[in-house]
PDB file of N, CA and C in Angstrom:
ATOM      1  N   UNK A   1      80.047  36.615 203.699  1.00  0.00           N
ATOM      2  CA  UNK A   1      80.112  36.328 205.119  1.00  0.00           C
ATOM      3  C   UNK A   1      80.155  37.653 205.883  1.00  0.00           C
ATOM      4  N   UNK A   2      79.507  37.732 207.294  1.00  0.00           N
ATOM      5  CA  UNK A   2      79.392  38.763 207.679  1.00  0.00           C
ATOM      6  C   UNK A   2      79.639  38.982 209.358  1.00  0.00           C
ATOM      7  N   UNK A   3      80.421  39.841 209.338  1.00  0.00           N
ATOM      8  CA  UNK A   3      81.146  39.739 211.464  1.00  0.00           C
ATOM      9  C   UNK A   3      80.239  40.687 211.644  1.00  0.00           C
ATOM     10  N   UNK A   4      79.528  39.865 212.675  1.00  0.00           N
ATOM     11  CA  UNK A   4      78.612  40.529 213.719  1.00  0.00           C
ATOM     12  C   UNK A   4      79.816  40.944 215.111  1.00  0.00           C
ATOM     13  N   UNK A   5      80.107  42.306 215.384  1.00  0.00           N
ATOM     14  CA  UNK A   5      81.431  42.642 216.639  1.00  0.00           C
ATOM     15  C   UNK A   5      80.504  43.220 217.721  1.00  0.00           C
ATOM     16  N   UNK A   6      80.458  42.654 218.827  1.00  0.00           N
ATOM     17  CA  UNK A   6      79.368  43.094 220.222  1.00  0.00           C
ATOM     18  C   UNK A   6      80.695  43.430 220.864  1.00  0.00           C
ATOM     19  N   UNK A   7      80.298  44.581 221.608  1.00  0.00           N
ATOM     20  CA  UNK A   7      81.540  45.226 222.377  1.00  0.00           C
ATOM     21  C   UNK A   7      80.489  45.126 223.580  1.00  0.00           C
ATOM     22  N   UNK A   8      80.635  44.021 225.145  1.00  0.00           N
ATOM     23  CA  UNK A   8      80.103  43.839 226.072  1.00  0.00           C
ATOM     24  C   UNK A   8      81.041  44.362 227.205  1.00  0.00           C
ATOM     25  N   UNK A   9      80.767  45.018 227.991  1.00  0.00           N
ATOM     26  CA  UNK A   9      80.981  45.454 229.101  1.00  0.00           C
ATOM     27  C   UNK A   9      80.401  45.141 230.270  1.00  0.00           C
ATOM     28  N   UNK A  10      80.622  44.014 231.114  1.00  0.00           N
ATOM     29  CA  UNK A  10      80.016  43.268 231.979  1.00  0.00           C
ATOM     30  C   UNK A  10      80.209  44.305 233.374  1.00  0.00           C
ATOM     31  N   UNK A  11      79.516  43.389 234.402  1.00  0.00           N
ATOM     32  CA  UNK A  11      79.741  44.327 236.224  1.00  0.00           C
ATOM     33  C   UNK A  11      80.943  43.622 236.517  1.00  0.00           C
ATOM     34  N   UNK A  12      81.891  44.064 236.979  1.00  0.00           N
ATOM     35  CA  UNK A  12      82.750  44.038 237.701  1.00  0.00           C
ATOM     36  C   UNK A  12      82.707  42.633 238.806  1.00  0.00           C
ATOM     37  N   UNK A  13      83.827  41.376 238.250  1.00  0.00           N
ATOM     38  CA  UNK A  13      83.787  40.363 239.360  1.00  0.00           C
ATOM     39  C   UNK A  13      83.086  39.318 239.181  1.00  0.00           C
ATOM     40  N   UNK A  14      82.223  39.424 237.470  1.00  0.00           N
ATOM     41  CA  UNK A  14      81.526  38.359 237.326  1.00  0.00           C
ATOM     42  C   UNK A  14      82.461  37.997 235.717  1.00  0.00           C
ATOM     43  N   UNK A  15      83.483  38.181 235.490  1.00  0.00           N
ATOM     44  CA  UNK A  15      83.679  37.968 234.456  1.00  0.00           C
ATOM     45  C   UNK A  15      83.770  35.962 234.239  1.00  0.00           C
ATOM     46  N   UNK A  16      83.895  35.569 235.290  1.00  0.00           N
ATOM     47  CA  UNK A  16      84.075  33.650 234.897  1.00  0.00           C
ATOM     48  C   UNK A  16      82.565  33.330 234.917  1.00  0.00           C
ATOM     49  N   UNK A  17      81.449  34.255 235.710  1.00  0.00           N
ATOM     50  CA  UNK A  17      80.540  33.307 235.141  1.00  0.00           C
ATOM     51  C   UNK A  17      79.962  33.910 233.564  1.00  0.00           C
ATOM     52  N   UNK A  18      80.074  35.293 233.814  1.00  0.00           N
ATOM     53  CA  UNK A  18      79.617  35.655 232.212  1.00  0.00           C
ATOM     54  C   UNK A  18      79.976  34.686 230.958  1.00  0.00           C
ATOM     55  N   UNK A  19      81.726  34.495 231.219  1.00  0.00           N
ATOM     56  CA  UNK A  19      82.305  33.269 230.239  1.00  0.00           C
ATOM     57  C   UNK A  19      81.637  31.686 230.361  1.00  0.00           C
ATOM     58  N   UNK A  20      81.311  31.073 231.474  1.00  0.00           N
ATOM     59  CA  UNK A  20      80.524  30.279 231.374  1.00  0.00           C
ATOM     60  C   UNK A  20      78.845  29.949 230.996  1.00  0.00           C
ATOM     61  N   UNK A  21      78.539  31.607 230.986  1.00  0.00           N
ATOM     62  CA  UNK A  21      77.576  31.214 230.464  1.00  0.00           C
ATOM     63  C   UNK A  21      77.582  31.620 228.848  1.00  0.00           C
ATOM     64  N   UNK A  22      78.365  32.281 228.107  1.00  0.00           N
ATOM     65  CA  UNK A  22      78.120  32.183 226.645  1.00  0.00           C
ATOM     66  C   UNK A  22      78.716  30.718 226.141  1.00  0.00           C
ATOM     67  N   UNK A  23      79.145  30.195 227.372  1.00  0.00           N
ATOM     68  CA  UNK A  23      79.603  28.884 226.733  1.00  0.00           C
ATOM     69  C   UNK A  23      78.424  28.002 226.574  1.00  0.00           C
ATOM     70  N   UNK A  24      77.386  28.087 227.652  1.00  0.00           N
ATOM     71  CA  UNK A  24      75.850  27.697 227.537  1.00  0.00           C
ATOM     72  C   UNK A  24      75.316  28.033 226.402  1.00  0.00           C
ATOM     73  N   UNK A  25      75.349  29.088 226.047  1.00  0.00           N
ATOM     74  CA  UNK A  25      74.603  30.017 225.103  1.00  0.00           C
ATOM     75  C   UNK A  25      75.263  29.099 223.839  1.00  0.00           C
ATOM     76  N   UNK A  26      76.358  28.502 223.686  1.00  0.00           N
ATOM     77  CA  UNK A  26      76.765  27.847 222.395  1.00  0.00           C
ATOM     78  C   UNK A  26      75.685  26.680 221.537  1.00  0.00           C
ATOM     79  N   UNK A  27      74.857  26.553 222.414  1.00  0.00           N
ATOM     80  CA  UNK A  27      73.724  25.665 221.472  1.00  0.00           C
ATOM     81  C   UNK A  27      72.667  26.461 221.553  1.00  0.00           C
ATOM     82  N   UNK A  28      72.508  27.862 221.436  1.00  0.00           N
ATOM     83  CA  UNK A  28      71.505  28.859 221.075  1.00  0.00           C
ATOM     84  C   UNK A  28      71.573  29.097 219.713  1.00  0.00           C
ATOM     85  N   UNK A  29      73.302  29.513 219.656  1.00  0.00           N
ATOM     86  CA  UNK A  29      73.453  29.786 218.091  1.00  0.00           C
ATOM     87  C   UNK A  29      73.706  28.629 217.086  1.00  0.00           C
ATOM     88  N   UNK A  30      74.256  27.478 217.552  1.00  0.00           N
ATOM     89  CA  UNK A  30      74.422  26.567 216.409  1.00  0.00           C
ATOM     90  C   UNK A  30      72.809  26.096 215.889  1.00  0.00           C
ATOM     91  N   UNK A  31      71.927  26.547 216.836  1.00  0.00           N
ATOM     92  CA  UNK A  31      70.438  26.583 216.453  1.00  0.00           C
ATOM     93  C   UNK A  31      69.963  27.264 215.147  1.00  0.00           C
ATOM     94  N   UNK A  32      70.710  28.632 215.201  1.00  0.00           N
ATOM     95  CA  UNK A  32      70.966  29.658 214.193  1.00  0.00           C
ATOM     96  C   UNK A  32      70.912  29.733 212.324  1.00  0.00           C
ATOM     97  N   UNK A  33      69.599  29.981 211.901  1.00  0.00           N
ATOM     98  CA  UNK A  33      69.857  30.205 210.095  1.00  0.00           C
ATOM     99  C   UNK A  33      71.163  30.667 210.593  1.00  0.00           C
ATOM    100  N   UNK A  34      72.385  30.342 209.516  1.00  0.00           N
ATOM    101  CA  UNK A  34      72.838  31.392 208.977  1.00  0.00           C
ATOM    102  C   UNK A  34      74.295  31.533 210.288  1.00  0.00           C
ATOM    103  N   UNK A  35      74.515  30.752 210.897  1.00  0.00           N
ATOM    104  CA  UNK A  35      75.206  30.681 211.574  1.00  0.00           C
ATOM    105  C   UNK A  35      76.966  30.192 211.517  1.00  0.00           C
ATOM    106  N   UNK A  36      77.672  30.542 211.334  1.00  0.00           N
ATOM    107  CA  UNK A  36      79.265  29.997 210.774  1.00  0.00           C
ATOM    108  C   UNK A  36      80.373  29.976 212.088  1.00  0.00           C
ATOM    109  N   UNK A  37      79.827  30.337 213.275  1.00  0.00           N
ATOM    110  CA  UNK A  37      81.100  30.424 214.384  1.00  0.00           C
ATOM    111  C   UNK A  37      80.866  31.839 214.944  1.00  0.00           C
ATOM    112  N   UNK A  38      81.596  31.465 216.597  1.00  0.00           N
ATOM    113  CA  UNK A  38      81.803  32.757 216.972  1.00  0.00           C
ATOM    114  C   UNK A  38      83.120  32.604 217.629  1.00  0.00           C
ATOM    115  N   UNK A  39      83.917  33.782 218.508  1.00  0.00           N
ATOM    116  CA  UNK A  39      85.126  33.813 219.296  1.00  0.00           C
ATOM    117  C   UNK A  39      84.199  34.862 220.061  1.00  0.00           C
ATOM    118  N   UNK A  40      85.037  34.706 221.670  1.00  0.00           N
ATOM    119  CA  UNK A  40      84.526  35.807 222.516  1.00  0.00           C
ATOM    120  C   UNK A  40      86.146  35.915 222.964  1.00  0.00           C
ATOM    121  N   UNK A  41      86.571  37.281 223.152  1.00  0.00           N
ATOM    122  CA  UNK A  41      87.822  37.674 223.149  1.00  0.00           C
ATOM    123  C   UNK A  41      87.870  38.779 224.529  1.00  0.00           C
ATOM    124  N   UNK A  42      88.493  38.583 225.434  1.00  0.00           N
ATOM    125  CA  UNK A  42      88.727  39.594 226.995  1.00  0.00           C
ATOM    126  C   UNK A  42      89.551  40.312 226.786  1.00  0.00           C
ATOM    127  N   UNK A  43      89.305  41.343 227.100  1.00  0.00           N
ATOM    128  CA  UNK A  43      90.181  42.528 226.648  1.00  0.00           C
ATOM    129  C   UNK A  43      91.011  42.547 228.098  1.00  0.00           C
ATOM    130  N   UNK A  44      92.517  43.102 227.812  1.00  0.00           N
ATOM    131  CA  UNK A  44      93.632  42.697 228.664  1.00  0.00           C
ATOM    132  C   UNK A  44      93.604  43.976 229.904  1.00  0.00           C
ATOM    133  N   UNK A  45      93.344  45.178 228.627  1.00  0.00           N
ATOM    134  CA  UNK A  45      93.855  46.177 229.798  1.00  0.00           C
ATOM    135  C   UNK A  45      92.195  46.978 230.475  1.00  0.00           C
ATOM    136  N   UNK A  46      91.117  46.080 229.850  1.00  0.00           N
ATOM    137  CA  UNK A  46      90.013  46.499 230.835  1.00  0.00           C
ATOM    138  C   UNK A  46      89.461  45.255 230.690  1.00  0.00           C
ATOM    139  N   UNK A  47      89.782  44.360 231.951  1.00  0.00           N
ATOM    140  CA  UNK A  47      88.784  43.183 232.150  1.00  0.00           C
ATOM    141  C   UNK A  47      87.604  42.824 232.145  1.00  0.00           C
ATOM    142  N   UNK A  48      86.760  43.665 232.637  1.00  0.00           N
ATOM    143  CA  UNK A  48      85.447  43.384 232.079  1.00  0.00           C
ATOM    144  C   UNK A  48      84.956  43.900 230.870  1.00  0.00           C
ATOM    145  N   UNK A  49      85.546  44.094 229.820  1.00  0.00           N
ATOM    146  CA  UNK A  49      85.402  44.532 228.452  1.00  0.00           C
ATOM    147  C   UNK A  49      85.610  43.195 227.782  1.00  0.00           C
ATOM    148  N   UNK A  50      84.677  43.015 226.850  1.00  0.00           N
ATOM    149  CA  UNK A  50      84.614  41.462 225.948  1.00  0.00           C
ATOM    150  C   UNK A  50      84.219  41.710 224.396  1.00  0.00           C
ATOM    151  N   UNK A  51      84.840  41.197 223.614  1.00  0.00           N
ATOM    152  CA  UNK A  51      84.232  41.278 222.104  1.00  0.00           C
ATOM    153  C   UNK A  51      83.760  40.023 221.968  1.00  0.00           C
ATOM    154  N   UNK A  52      82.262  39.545 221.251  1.00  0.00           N
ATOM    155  CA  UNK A  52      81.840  38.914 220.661  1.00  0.00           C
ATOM    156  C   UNK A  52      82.235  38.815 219.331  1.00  0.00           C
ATOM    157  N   UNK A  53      82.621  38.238 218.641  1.00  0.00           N
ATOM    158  CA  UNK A  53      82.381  37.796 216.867  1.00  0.00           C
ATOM    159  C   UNK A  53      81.911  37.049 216.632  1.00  0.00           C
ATOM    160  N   UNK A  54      80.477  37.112 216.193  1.00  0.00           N
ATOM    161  CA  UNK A  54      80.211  36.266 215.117  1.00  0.00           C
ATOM    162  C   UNK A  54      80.099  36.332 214.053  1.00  0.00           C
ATOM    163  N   UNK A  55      80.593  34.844 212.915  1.00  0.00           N
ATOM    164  CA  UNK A  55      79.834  34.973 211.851  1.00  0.00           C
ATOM    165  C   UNK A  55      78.827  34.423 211.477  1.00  0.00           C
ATOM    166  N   UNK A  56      78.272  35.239 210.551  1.00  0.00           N
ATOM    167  CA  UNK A  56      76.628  34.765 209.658  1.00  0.00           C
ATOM    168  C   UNK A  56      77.035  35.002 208.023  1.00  0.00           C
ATOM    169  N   UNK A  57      76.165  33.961 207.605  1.00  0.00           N
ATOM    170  CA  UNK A  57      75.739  34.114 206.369  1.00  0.00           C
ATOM    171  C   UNK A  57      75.745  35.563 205.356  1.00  0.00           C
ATOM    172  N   UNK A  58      74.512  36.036 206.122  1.00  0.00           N
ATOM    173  CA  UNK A  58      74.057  37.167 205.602  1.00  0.00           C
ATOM    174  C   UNK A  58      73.825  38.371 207.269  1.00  0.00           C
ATOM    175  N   UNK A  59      73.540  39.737 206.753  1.00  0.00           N
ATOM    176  CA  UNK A  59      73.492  40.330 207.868  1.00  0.00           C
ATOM    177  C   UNK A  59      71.954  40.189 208.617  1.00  0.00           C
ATOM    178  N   UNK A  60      70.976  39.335 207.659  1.00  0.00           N
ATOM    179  CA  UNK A  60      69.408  39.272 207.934  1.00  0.00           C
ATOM    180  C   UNK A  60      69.662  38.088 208.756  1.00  0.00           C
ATOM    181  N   UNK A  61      70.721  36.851 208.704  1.00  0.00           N
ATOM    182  CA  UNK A  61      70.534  35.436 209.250  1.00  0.00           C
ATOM    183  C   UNK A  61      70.599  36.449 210.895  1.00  0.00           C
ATOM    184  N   UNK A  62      71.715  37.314 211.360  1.00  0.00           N
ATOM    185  CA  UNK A  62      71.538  38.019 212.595  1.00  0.00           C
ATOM    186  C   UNK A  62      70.587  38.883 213.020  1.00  0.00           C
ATOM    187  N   UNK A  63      69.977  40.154 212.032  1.00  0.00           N
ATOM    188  CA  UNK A  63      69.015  41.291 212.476  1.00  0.00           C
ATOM    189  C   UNK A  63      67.655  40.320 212.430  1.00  0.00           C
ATOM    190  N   UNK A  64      67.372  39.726 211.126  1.00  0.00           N
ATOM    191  CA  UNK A  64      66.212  38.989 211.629  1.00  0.00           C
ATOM    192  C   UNK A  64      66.034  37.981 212.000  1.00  0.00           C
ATOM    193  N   UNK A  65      66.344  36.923 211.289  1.00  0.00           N
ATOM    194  CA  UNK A  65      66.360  35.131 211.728  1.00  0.00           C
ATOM    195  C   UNK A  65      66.222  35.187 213.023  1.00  0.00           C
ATOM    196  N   UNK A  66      68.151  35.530 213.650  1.00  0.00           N
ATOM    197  CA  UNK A  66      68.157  35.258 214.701  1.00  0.00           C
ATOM    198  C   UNK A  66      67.697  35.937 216.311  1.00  0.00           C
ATOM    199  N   UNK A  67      67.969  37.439 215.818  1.00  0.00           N
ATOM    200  CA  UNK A  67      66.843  38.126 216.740  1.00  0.00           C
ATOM    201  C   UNK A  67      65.730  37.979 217.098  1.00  0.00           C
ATOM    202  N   UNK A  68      64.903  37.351 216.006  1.00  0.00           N
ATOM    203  CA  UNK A  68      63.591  37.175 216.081  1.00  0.00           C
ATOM    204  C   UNK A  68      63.280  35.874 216.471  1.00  0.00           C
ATOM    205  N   UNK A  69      64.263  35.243 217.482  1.00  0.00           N
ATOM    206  CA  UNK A  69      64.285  33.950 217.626  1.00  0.00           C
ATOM    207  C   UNK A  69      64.121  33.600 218.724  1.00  0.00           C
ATOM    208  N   UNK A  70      63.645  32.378 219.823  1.00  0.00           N
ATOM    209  CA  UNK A  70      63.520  31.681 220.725  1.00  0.00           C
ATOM    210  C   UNK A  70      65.279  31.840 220.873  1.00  0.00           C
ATOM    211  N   UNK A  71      66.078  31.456 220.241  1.00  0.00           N
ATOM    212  CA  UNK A  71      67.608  31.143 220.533  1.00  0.00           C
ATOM    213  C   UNK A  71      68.154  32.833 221.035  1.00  0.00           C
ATOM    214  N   UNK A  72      67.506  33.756 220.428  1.00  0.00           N
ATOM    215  CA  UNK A  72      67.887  35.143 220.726  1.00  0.00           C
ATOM    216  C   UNK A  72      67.812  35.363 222.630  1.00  0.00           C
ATOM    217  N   UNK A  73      66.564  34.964 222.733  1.00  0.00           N
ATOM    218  CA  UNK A  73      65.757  35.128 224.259  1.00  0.00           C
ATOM    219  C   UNK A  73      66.473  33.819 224.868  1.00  0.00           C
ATOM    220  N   UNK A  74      66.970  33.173 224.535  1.00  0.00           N
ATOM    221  CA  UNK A  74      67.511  32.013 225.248  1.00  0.00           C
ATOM    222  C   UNK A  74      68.891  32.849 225.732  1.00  0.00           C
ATOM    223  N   UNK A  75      69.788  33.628 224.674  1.00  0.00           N
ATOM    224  CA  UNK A  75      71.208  33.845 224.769  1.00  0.00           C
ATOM    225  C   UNK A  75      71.248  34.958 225.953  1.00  0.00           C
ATOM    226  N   UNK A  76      70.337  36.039 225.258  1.00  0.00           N
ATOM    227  CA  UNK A  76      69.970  37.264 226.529  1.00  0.00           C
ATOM    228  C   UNK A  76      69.373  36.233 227.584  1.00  0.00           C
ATOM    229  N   UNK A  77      68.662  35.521 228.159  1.00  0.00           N
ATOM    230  CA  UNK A  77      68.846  35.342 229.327  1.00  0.00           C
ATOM    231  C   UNK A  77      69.858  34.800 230.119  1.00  0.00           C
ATOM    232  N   UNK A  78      70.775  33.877 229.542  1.00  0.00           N
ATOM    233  CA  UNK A  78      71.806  33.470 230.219  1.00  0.00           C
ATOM    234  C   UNK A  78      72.952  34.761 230.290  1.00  0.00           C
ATOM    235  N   UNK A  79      72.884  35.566 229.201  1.00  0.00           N
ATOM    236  CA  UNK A  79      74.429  36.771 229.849  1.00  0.00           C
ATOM    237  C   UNK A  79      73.743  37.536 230.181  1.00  0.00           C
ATOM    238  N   UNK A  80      72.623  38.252 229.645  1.00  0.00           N
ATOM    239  CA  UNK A  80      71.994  39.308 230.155  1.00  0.00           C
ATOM    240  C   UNK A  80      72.319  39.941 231.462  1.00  0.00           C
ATOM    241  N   UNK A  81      71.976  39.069 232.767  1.00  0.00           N
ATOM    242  CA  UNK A  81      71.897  39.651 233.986  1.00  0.00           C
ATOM    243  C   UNK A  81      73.719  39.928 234.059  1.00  0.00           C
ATOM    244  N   UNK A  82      74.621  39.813 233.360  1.00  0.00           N
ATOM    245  CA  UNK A  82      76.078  40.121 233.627  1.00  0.00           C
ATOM    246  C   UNK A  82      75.909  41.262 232.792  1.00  0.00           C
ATOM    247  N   UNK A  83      75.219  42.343 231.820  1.00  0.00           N
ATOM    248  CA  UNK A  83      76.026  43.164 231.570  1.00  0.00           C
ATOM    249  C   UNK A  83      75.781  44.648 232.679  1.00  0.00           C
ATOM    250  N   UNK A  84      76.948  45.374 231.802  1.00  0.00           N
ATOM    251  CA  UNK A  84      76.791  46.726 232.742  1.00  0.00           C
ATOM    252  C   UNK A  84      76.130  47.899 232.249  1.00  0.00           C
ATOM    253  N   UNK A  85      75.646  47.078 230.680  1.00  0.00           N
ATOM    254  CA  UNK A  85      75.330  48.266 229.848  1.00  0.00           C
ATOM    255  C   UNK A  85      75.150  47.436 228.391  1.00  0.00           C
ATOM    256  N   UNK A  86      73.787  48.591 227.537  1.00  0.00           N
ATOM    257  CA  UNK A  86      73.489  47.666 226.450  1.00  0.00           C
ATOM    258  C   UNK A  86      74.939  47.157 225.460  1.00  0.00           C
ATOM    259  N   UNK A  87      75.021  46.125 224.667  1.00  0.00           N
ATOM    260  CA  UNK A  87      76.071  45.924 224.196  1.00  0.00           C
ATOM    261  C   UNK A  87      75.881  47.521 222.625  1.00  0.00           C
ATOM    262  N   UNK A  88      77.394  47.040 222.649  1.00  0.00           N
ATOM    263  CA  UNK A  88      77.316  48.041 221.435  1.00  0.00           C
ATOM    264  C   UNK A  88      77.930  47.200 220.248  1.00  0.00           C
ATOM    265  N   UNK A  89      76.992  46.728 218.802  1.00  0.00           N
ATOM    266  CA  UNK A  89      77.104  45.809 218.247  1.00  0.00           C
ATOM    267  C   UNK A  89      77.245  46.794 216.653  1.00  0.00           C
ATOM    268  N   UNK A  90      77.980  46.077 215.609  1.00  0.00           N
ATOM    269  CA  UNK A  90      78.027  46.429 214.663  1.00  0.00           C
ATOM    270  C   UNK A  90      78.350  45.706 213.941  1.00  0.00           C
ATOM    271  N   UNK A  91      78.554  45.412 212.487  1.00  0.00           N
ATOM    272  CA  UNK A  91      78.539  43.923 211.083  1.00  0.00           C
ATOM    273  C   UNK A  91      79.488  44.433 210.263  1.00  0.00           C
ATOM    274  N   UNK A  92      80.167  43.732 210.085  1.00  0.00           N
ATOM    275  CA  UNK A  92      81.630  43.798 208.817  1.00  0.00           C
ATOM    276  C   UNK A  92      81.606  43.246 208.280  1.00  0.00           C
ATOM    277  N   UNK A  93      82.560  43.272 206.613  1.00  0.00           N
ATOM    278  CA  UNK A  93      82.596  42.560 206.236  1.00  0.00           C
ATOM    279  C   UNK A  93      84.391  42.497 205.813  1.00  0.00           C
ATOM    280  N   UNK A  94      85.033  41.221 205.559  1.00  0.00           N
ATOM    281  CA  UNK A  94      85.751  40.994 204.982  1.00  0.00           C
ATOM    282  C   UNK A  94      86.087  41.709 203.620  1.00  0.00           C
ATOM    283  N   UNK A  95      87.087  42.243 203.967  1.00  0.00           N
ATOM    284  CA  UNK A  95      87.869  43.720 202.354  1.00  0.00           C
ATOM    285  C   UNK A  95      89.090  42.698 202.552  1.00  0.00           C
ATOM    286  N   UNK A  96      89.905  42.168 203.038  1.00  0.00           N
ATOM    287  CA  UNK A  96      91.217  41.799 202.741  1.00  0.00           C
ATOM    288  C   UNK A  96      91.587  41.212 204.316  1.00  0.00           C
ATOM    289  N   UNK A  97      92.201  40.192 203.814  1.00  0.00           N
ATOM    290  CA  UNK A  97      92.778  39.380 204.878  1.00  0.00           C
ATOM    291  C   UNK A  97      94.519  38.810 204.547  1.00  0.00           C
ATOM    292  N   UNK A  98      95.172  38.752 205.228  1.00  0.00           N
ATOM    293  CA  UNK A  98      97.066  38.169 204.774  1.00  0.00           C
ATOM    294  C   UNK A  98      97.067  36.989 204.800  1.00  0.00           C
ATOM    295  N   UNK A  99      95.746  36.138 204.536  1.00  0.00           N
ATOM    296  CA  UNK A  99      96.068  34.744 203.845  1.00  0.00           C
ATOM    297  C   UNK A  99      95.646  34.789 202.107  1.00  0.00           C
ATOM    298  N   UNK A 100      95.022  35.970 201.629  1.00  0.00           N
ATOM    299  CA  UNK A 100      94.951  36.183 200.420  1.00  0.00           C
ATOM    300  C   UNK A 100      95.824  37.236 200.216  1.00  0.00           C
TER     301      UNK A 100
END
């Protein structure tokens, strides 16, 4: 399994519709090869700062499947016009967690 982490930095003042619209965007990805869940998380002490997580399958169900997808161009258009700047995205994986 693999965490896709988008560090989004939206404009200033749009943070409720940005959140309403990845809530739109939620039947882009359940569209998704390779798709297992996401959380979008607001950062406290800079409000318009947001983490995406998702997980995938594999790191290809995200770089290719889903990039290369109608659901990709669906998601960028609904947040797109909210950010302030490209996201800055990177893939993890699970080494250890305190339920094992």
């Amino acid at each position: 399994m693999i965490t896709e982490i988008a560090q989004i930095d939206i404009k200033p003042g749009s943070e409720k519709d940005f959140e309403a619209a990845v809530a739109r965007a939620r039947a882009a990805f359940g569209r998704s090869k390779g798709f297992h869940g996401f959380e979008l998380h607001r950062s406290i002490e800079k409000p318009q700062r947001y983490r995406l997580m998702v997980k995938w399958e594999t790191l290809e169900n995200h770089t290719v499947d889903f990039r290369g997808s109608e659901s990709f161009a669906e998601w960028r258009g609904l947040v797109g016009p909210y950010f302030a700047s490209p996201p800055e995205v990177e893939h993890t994986e699970t080494v250890l967690t305190s339920a094992s």
